[in-house]
Protein backbone atom coordinates (compact mmCIF):
# COMPACT_ATOMS: atom_id res chain seq x y z
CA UNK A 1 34.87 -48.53 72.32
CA UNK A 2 35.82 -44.99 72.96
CA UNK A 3 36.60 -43.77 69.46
CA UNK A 4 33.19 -45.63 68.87
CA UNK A 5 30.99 -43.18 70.96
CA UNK A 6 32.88 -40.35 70.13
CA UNK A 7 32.03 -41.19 66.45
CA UNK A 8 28.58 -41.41 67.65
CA UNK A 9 28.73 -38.23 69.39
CA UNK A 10 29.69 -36.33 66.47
CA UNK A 11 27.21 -37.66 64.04
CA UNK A 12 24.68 -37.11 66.56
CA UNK A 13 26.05 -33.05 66.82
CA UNK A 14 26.31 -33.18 62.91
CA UNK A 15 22.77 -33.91 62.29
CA UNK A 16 21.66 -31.25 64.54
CA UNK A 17 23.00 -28.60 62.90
CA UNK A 18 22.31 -29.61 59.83
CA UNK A 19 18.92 -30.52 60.29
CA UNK A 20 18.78 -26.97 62.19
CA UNK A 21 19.61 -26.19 58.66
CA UNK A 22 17.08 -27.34 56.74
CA UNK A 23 14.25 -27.13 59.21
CA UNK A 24 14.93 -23.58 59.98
CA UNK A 25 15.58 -24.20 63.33
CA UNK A 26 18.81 -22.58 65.07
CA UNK A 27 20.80 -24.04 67.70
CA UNK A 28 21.00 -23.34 70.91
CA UNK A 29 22.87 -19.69 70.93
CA UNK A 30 24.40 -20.91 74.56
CA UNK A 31 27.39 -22.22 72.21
CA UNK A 32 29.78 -19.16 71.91
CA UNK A 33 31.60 -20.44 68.92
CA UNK A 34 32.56 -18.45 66.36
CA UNK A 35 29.71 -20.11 63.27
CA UNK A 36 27.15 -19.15 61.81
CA UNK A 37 24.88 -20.81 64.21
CA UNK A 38 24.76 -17.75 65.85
CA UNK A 39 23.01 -15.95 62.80
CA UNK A 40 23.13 -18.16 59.85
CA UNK A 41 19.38 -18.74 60.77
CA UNK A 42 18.28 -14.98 60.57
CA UNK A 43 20.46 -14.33 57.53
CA UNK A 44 18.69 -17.11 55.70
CA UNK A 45 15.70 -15.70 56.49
CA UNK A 46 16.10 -12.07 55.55
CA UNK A 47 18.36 -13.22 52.66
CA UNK A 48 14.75 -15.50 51.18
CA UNK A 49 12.80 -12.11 52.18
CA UNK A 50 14.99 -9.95 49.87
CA UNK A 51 15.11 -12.33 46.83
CA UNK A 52 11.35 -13.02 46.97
CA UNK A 53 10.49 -8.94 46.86
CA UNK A 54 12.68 -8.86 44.30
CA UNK A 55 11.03 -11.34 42.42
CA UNK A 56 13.98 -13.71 41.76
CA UNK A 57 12.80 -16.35 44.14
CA UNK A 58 9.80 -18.51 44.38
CA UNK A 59 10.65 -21.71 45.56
CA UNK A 60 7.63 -23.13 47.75
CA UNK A 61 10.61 -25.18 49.28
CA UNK A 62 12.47 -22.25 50.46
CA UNK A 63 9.21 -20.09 51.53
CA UNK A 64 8.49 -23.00 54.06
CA UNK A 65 12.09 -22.27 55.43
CA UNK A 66 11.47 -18.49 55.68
CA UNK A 67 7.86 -18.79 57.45
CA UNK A 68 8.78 -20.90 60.53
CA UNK A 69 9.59 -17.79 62.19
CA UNK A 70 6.45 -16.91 62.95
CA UNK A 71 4.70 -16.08 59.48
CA UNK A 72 6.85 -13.46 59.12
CA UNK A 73 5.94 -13.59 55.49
CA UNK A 74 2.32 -14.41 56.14
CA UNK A 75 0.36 -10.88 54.42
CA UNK A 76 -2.87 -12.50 54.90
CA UNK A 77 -2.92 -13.02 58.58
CA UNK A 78 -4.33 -9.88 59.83
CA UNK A 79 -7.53 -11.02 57.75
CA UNK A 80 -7.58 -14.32 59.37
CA UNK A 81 -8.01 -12.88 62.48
CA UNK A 82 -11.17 -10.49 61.02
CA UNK A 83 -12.92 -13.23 59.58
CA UNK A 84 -13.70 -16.51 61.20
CA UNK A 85 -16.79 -18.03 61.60
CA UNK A 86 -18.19 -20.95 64.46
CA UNK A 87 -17.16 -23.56 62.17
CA UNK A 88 -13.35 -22.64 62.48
CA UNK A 89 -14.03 -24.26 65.83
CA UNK A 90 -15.85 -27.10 64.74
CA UNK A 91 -13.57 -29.96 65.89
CA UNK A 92 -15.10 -32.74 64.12
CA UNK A 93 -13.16 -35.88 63.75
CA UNK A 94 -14.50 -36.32 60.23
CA UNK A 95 -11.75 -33.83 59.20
CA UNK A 96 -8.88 -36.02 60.31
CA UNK A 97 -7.69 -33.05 62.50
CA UNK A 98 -7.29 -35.92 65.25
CA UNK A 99 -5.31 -38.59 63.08
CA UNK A 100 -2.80 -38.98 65.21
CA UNK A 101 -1.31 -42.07 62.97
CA UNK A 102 -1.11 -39.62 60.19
CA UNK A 103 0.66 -37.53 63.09
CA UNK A 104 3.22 -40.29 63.68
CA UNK A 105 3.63 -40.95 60.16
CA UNK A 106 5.11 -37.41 59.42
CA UNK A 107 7.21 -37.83 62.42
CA UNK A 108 8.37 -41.18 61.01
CA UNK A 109 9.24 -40.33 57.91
CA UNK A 110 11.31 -37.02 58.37
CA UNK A 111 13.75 -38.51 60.31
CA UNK A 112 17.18 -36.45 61.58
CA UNK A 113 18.83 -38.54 58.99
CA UNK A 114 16.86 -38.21 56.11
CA UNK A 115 17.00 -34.22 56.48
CA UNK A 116 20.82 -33.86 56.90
CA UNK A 117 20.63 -36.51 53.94
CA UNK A 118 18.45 -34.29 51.80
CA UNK A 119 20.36 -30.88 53.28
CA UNK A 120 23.94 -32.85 51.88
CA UNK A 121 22.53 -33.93 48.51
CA UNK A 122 21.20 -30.29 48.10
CA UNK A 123 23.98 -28.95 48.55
CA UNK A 124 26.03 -27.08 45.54
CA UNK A 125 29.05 -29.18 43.74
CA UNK A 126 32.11 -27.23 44.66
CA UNK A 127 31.02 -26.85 48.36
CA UNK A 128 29.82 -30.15 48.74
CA UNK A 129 33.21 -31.55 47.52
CA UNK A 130 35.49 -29.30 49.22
CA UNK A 131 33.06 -30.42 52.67
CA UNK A 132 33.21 -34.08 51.85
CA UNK A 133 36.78 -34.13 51.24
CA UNK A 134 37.56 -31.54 54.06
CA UNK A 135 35.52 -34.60 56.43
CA UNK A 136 37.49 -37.72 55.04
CA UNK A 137 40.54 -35.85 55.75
CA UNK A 138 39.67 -35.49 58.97
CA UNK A 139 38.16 -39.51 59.88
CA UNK A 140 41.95 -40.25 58.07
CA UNK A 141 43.51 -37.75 61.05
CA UNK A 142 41.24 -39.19 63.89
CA UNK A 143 42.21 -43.04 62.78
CA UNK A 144 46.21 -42.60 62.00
CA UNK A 145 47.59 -39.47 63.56
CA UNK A 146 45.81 -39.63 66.87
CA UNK A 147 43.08 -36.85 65.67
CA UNK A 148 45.33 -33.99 64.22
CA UNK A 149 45.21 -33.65 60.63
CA UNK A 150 47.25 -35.85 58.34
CA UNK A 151 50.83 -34.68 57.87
CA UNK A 152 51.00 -35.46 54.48
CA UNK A 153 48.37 -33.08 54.15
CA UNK A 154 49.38 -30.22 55.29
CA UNK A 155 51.39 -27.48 53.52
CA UNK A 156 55.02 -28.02 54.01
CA UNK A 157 57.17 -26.35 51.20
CA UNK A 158 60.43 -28.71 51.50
CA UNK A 159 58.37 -32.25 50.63
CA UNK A 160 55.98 -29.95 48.46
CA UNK A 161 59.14 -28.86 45.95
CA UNK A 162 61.87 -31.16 46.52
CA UNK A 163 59.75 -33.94 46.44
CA UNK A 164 57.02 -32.55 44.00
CA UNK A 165 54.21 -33.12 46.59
CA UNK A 166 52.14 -30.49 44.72
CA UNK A 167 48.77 -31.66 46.64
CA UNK A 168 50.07 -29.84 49.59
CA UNK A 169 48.99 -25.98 49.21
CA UNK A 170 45.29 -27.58 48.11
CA UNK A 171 45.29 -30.23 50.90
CA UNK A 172 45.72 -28.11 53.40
CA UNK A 173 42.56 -25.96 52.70
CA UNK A 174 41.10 -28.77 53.75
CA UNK A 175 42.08 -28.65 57.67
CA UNK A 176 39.37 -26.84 60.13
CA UNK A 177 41.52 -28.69 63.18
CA UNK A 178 40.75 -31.65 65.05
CA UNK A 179 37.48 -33.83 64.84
CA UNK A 180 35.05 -32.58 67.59
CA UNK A 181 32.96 -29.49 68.26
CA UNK A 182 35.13 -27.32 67.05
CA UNK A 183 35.74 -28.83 63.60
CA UNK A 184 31.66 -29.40 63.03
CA UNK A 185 30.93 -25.62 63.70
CA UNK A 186 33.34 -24.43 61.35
CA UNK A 187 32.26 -26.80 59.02
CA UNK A 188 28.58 -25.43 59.68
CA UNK A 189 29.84 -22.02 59.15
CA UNK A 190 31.71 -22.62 56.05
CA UNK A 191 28.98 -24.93 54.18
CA UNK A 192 26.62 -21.47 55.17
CA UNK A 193 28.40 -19.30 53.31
CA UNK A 194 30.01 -20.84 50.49
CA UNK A 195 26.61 -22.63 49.22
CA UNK A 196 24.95 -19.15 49.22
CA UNK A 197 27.55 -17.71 47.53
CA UNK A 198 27.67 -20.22 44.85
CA UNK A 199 24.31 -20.44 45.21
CA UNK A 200 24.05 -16.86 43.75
CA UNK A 201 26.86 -17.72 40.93
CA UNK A 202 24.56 -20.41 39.34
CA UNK A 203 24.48 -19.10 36.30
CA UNK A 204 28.18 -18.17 35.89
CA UNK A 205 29.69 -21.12 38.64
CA UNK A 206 32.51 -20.16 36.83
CA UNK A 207 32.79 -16.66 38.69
CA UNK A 208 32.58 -18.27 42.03
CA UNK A 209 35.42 -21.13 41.01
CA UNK A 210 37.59 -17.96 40.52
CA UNK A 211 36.39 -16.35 43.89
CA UNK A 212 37.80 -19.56 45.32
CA UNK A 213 40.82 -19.42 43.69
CA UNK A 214 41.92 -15.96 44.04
CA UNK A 215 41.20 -16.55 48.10
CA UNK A 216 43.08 -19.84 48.20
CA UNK A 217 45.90 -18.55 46.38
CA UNK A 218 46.28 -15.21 48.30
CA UNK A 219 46.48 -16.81 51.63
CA UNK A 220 49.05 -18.99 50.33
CA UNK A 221 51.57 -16.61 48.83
CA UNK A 222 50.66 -14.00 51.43
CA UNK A 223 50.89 -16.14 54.49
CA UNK A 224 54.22 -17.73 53.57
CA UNK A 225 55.88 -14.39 52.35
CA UNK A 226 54.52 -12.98 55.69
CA UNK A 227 56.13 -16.20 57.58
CA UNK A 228 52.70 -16.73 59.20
CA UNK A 229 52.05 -20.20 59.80
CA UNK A 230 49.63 -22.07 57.45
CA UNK A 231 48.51 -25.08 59.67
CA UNK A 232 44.70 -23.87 59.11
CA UNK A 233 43.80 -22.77 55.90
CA UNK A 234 40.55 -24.03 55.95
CA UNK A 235 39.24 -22.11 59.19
CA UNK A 236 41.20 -18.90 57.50
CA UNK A 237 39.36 -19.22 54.03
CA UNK A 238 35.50 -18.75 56.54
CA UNK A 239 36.94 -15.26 57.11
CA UNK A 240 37.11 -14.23 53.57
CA UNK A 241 34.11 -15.94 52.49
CA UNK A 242 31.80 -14.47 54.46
CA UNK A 243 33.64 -10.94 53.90
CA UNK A 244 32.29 -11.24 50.49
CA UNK A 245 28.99 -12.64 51.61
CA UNK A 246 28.94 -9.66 53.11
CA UNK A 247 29.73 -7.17 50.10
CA UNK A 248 27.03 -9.30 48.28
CA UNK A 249 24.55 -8.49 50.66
CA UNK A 250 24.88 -4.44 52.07
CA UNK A 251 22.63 -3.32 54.07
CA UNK A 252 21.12 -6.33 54.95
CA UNK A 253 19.97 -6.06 58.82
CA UNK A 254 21.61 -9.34 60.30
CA UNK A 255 20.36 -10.51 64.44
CA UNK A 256 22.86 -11.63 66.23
CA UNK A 257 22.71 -13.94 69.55
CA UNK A 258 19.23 -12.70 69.52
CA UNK A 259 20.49 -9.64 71.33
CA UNK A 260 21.12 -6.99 68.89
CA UNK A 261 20.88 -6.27 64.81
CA UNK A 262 23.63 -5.19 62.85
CA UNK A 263 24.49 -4.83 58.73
CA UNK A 264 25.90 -7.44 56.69
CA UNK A 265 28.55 -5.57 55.64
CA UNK A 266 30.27 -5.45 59.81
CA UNK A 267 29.72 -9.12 60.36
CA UNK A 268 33.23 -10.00 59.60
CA UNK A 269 34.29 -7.17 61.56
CA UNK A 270 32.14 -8.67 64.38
CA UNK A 271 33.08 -12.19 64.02
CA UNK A 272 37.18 -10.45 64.50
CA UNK A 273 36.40 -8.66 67.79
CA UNK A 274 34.81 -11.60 68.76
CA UNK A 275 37.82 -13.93 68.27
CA UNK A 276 40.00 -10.57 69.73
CA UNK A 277 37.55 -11.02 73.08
CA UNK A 278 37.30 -15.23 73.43
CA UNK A 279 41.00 -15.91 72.60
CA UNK A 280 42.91 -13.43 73.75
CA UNK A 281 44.70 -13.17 71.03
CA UNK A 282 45.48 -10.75 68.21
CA UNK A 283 43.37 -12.28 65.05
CA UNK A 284 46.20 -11.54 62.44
CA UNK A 285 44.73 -14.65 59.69
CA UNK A 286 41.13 -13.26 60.32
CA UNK A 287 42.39 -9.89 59.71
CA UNK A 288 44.28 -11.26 56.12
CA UNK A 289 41.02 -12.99 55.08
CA UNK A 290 38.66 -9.45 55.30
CA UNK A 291 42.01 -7.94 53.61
CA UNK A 292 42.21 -10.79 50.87
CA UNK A 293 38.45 -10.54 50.34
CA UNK A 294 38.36 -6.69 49.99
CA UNK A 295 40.99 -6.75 47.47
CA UNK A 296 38.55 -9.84 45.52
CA UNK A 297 35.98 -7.80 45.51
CA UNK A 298 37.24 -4.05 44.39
CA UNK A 299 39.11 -6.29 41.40
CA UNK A 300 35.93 -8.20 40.30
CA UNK A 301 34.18 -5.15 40.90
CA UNK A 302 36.28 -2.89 38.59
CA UNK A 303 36.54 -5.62 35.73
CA UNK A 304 40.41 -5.93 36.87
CA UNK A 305 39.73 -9.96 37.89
CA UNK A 306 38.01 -11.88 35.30
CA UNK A 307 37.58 -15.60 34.66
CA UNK A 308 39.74 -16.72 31.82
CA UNK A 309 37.89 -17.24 28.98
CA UNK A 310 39.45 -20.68 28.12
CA UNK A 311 37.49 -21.90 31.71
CA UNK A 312 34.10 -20.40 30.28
CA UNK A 313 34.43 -21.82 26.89
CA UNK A 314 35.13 -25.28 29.53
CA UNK A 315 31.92 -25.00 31.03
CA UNK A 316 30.27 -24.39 28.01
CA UNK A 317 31.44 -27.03 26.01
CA UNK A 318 30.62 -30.64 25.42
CA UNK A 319 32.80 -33.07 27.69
CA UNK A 320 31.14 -35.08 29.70
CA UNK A 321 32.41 -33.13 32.82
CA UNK A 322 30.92 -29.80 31.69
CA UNK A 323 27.83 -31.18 30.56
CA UNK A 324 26.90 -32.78 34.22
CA UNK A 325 28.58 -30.06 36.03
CA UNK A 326 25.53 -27.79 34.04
CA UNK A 327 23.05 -30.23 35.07
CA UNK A 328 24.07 -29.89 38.74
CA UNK A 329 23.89 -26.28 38.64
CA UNK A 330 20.85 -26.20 36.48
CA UNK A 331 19.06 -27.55 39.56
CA UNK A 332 19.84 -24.98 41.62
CA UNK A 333 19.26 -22.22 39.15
CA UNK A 334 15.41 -23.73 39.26
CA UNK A 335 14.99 -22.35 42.41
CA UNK A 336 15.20 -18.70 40.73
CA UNK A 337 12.95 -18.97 38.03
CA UNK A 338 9.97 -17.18 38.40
């Protein structure tokens, strides 16, 4: 009966922020976790603002998302307050402006479920994979190992080369800790960032695939050379992914707690001091992932890191894979045409 509620719990905080998501609505910023709760909201925002003045963007789904906050985007309104007539206050019934079962029909229908539903199924391959799997690995934990992660997961290098348990170093990407608060929020944070950065690598998913990799792979080697311990790759990996959010998106003002602005680019420098302050605690892994992710970004930036060309010529052939991998990230590239 317990595990029961606390299932219910959690599926209850899951559709909140998710829903927060897609709604535009943040959560409350009382929660002093280190997500993106705290600014993903804004970012979104700003980020929509940038691509549509640039005229990459025109999605009417996405403009709906960036003018909750007030019509921010809303030229016209300064006209709408110049010209009105007496029959803007006409409230005749004829108009259906008092329909309130039309009312509680749109209520009805957009239920908490159906939006984290539609949030999850628009959500890009490789992140909704890596979440999906990240989240069965965890129910597995909470069921047989009393709600730590699953041993057999996790990257242990005796079992992984003695016994050629080679799913370890991937497996254990997939650990944000136990299931609870803690575990949704990072999960929040990570599906923020790493859909809007392959979001941006629709058409060459094959770019971001390496992004992954190089990250992945660099915490790995580095952390066991360093003899740091590995036990939460997945939480680690946030750090360098929003690093290079951040190089993607310089000088792009970012609120955070609704207290203060700052630039993209110090976020992850933010989101360290912050873990420095609330832990007590020297963030050494958040520290490698800005350090991994600056060293991503001057190689792909200087042509030094490039995707293999065997992996393009992949994507671009006929398999069946390829062909509805393009169809998956044909959708999304829909949102960008003009």
């Amino acid at each position: 009966m317990h595990h029961t509620t606390h299932l219910l719990l959690l599926s209850a905080i899951a559709s909140a922020i998710f829903v927060s998501a897609v709604s535009g609505r943040a959560p409350a910023s009382s929660l002093v976790q280190r997500t993106s709760f705290l600014c993903s909201n804004r970012i979104r925002i700003d980020n929509i603002e940038r691509i549509r003045e640039s005229s990459l963007l025109s999605s009417p789904s996405l403009s709906r998302i960036a003018a909750i906050r007030g019509g921010a985007f809303d030229d016209d309104s300064d006209d709408d307050y110049d010209e009105f007539d007496e029959s803007d206050f006409d409230f005749d019934d004829e108009d259906g402006m008092f329909d309130f079962d039309a009312a509680e029909d749109d209520f009805g229908d957009e239920s908490a479920l159906a939006q984290l539903t539609e949030a999850y199924h628009k959500t890009p391959p490789l992140t909704k994979a890596y979440l999906t799997a990240s989240f069965g690995a965890a129910l597995l934990g909470y069921a047989t190992n009393k709600n730590d992660f699953p041993s057999m997961l996790q990257l242990e290098w005796t079992p992984t080369l003695t016994r050629f348990q080679i799913w370890r170093p991937l497996t254990a990407f997939l650990n944000f800790g136990p299931l609870g608060l803690g575990y949704l929020m990072t999960a929040h944070f990570v599906w923020t960032y790493m859909s809007t950065l392959e979001r941006l690598n629709h058409n060459a998913p094959y770019d971001f695939w390496l992004m992954i990799f190089f990250g992945a792979i660099s915490m790995v080697v580095g952390y066991s050379l360093m003899g740091l311990s590995p036990r939460f790759l997945g939480h680690n990996l946030s750090t360098f992914l929003v690093y290079v959010w951040s190089r993607y998106h310089e000088g792009l003002e970012v609120n955070m707690f609704e207290l203060f602005n700052t630039r993209a680019e110090l976020l992850p420098w933010f989101f360290l001091a912050q873990t420095f302050l609330l832990e007590g605690e020297v963030p050494i892994l958040d520290f490698l992932g800005i350090v991994f992710g600056h060293i991503y970004h001057h190689y792909k930036t200087t042509n030094v890191l490039r995707t293999p060309r065997f992996v393009i010529q992949w994507y671009n052939g006929n398999n069946k894979y390829a062909q509805m991998l393009r169809e998956k990230y044909k959708t999304i590239s829909s949102d960008f045409e003009m």
